[in-house]
Protein backbone atom coordinates (compact mmCIF):
# COMPACT_ATOMS: atom_id res chain seq x y z
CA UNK A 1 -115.55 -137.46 62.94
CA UNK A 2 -117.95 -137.40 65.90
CA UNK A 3 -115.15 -138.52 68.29
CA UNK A 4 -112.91 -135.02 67.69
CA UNK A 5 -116.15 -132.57 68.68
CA UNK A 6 -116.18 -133.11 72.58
CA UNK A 7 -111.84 -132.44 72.59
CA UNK A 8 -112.20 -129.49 70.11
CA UNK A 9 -114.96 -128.15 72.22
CA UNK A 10 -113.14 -128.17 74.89
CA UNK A 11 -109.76 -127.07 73.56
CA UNK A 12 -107.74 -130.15 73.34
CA UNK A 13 -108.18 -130.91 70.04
CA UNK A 14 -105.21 -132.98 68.24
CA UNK A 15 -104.43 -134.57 65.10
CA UNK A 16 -101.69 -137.24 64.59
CA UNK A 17 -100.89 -136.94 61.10
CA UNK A 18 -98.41 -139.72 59.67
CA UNK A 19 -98.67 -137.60 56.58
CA UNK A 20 -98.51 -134.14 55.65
CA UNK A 21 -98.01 -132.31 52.27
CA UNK A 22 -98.00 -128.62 51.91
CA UNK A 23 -97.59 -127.36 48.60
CA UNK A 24 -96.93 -123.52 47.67
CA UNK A 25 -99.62 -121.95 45.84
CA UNK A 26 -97.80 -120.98 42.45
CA UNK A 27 -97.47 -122.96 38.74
CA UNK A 28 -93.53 -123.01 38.66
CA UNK A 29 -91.55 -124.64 41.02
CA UNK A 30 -93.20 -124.44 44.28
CA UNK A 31 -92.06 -125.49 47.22
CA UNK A 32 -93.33 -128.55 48.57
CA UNK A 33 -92.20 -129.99 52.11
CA UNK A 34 -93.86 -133.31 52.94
CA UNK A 35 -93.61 -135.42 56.41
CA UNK A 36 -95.42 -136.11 59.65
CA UNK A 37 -96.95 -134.08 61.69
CA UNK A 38 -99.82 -132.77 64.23
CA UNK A 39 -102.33 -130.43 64.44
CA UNK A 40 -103.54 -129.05 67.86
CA UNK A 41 -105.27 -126.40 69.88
CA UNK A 42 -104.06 -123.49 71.81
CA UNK A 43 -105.50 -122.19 74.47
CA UNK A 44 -107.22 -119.97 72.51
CA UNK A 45 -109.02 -122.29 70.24
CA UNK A 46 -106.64 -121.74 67.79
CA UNK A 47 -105.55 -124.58 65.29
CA UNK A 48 -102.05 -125.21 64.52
CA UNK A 49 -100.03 -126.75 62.47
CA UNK A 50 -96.38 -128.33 63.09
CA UNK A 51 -94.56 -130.42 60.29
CA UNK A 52 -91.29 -132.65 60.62
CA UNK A 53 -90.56 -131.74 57.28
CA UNK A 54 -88.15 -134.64 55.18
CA UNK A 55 -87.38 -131.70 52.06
CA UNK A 56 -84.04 -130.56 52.70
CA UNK A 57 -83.13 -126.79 52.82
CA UNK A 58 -80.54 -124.30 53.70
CA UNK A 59 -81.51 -121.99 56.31
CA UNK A 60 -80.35 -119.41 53.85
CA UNK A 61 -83.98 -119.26 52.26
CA UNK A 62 -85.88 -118.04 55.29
CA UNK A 63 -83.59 -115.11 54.59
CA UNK A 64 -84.42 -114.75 50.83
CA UNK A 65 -87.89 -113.16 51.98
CA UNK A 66 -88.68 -110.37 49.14
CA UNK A 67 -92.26 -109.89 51.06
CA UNK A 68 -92.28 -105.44 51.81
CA UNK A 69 -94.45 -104.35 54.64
CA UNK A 70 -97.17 -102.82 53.63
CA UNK A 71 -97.90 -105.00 50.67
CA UNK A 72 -100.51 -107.26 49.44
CA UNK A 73 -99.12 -110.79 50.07
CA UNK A 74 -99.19 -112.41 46.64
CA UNK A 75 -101.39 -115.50 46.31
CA UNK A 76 -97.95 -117.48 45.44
CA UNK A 77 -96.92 -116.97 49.22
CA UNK A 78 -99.36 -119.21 50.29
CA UNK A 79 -99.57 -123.17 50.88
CA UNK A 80 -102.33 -125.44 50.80
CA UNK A 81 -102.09 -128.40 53.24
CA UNK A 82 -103.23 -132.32 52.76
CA UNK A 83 -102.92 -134.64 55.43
CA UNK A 84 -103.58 -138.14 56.29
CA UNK A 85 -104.23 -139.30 59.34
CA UNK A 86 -104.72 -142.50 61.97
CA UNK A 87 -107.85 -143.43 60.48
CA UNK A 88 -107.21 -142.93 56.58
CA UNK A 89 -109.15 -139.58 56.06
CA UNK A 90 -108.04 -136.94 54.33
CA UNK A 91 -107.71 -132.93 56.02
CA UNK A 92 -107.67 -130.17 53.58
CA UNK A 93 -106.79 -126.59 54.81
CA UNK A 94 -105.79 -123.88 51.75
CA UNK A 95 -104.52 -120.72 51.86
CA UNK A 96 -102.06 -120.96 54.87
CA UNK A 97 -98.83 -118.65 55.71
CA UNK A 98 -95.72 -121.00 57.16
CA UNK A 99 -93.09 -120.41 59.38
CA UNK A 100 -89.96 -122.62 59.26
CA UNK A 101 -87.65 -123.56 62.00
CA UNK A 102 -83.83 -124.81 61.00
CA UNK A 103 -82.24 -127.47 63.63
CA UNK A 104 -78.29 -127.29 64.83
CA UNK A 105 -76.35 -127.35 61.56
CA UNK A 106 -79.85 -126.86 59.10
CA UNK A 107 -80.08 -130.43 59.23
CA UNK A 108 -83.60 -130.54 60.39
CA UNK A 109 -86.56 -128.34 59.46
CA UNK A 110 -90.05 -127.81 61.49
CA UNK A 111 -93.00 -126.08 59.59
CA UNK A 112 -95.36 -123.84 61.63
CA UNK A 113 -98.64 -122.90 60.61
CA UNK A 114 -101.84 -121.35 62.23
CA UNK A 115 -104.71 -122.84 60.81
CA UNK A 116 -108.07 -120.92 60.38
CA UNK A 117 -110.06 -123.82 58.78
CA UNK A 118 -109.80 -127.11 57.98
CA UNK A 119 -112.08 -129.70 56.85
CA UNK A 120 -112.33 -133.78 56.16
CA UNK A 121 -115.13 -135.68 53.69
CA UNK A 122 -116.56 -138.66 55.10
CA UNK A 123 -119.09 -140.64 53.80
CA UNK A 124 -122.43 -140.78 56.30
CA UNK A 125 -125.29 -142.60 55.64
CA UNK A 126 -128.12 -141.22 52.68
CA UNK A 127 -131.00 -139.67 54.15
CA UNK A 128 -133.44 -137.46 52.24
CA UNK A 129 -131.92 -134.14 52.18
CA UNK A 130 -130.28 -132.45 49.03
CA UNK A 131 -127.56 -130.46 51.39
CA UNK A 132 -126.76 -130.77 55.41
CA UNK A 133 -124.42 -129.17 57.48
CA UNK A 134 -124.24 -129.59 61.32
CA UNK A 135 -122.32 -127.24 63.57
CA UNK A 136 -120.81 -127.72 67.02
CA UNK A 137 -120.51 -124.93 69.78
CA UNK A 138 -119.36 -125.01 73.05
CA UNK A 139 -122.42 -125.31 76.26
CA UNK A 140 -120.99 -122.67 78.09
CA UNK A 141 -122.60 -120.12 75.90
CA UNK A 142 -125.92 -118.82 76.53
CA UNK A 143 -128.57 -118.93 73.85
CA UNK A 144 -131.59 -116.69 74.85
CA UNK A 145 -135.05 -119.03 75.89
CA UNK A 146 -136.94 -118.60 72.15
CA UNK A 147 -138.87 -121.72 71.52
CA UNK A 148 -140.15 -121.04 67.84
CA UNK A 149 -140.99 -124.64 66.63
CA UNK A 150 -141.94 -124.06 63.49
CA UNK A 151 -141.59 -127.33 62.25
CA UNK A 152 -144.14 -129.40 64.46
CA UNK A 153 -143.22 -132.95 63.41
CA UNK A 154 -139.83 -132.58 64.73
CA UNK A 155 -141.27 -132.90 68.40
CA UNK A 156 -142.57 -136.34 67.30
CA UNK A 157 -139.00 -137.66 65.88
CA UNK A 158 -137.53 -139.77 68.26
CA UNK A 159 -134.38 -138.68 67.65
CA UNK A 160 -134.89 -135.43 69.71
CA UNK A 161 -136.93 -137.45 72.64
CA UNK A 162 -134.16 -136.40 75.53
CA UNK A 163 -132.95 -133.34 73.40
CA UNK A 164 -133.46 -129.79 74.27
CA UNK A 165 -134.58 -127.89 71.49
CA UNK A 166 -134.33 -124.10 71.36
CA UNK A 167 -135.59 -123.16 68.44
CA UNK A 168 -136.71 -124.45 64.46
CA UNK A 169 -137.14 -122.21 62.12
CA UNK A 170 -138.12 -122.53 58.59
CA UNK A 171 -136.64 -120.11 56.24
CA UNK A 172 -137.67 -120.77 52.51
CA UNK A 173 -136.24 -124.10 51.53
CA UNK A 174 -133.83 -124.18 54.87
CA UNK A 175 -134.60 -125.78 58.48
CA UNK A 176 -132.29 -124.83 60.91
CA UNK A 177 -132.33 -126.20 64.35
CA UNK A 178 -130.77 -125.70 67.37
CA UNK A 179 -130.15 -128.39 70.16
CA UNK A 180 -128.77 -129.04 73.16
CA UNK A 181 -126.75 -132.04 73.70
CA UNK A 182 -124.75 -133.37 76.59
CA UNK A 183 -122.10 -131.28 76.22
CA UNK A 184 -122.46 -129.12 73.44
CA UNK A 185 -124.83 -126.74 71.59
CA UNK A 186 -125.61 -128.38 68.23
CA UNK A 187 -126.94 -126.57 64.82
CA UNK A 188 -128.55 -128.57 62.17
CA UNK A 189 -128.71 -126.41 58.41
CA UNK A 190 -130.69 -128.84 55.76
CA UNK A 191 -132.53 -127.93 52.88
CA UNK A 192 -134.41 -130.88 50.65
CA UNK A 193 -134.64 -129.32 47.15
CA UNK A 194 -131.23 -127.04 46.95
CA UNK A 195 -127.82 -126.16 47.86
CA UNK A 196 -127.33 -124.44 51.66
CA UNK A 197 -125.95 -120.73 50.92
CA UNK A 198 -122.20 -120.36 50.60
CA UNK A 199 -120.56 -119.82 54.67
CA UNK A 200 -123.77 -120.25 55.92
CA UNK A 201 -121.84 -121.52 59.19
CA UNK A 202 -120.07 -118.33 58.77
CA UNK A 203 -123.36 -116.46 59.10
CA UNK A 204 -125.22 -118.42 61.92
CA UNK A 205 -121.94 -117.77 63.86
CA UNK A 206 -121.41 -113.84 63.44
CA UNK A 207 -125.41 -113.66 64.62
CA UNK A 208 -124.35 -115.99 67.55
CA UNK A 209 -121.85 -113.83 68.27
CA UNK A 210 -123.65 -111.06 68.09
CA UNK A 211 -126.61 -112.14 70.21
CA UNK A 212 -124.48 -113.95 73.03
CA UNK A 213 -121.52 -111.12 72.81
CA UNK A 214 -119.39 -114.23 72.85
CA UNK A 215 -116.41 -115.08 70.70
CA UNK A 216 -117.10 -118.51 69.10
CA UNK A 217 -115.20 -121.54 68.12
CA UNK A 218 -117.41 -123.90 66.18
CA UNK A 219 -116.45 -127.71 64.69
């Protein structure tokens, strides 16, 4: 997974996906539209989704729309997405809205999607932590100059020899971290004895944000 951070860092993130399924969130008869596909970056940093859907349809349907402005969208109007791609691993992104675009004659169909979060599971190797997560920001954002080094045997690991470290901080069970690489910011969450909170990249980001007044994009 290493090889996508330095492209979705700098917005030219893609994914060639021989295979795509995206499934309608509802018990009874959903609509499922499977094929090949991509997803890729906007300028923006925004992920999205296009699918060269093999389901047939009538263009008809995009017409047969009973969603009312003004009202809750129903959990049944959204689609969970599973991909495959080049290298065999599996994407998962749930909860997405679709758009749908019908070819000459309705005898093609594209599937549009904005993506707000995706995710793979790979396999890395065991080391001695109960829970890790490592987050990805772009350099061009300016952390303020706090060295707290709380954790004084991290100096001596020489993992971080030709690192720049801004800050370690112990918080109960968690050690969070914050590095500079070559060409990104990098955030290490681990705890040894218990689960890390629930969005906790959710949180480190909207204090980020906060701090740096800078909209973020984190892999």
């Amino acid at each position: 997974m290493l090889r996508e951070i330095p492209d979705y860092i700098d917005l030219k993130f893609t994914l060639e996906l021989p295979e795509i399924i995206i499934s309608q969130r509802k018990q009874n008869n959903p609509n499922i539209y499977t094929g090949p596909g991509s997803i890729y970056q906007n300028k923006n940093g925004q992920l999205l989704l296009k699918l060269y859907s093999k389901s047939s349809e009538s263009s008809t349907s995009f017409f047969n729309n009973n969603l009312e402005p003004g009202k809750i969208i129903a959990d049944k109007e959204y689609y969970n997405v599973k991909a495959l791609d080049m290298y065999g691993h599996t994407w998962v992104s749930n909860r997405v809205r679709i758009d749908k675009h019908y070819g000459q004659g309705g005898k093609y169909l594209i599937i549009f999607s904005g993506i707000n979060q995706i995710g793979s599971e790979q396999e890395l190797r065991e080391i001695e932590i109960n829970s890790s997560l490592t987050l990805f920001l772009n350099k061009k954002i300016k952390l303020p100059s706090a060295p707290f080094i709380e954790d004084k045997t991290i100096l001596e690991n020489k993992f971080y020899k030709n690192v720049r470290i801004f800050s370690n901080l112990l918080i109960r069970d968690y050690k969070i971290t914050f590095l500079e690489r070559s060409n990104w910011i990098e955030i290490l969450a681990s705890s040894r004895k218990s689960k890390l909170p629930e969005n906790i990249d959710l949180r480190i980001c909207e204090a980020l944000q906060f701090i740096t007044f800078t909209k973020l994009n984190w892999f």
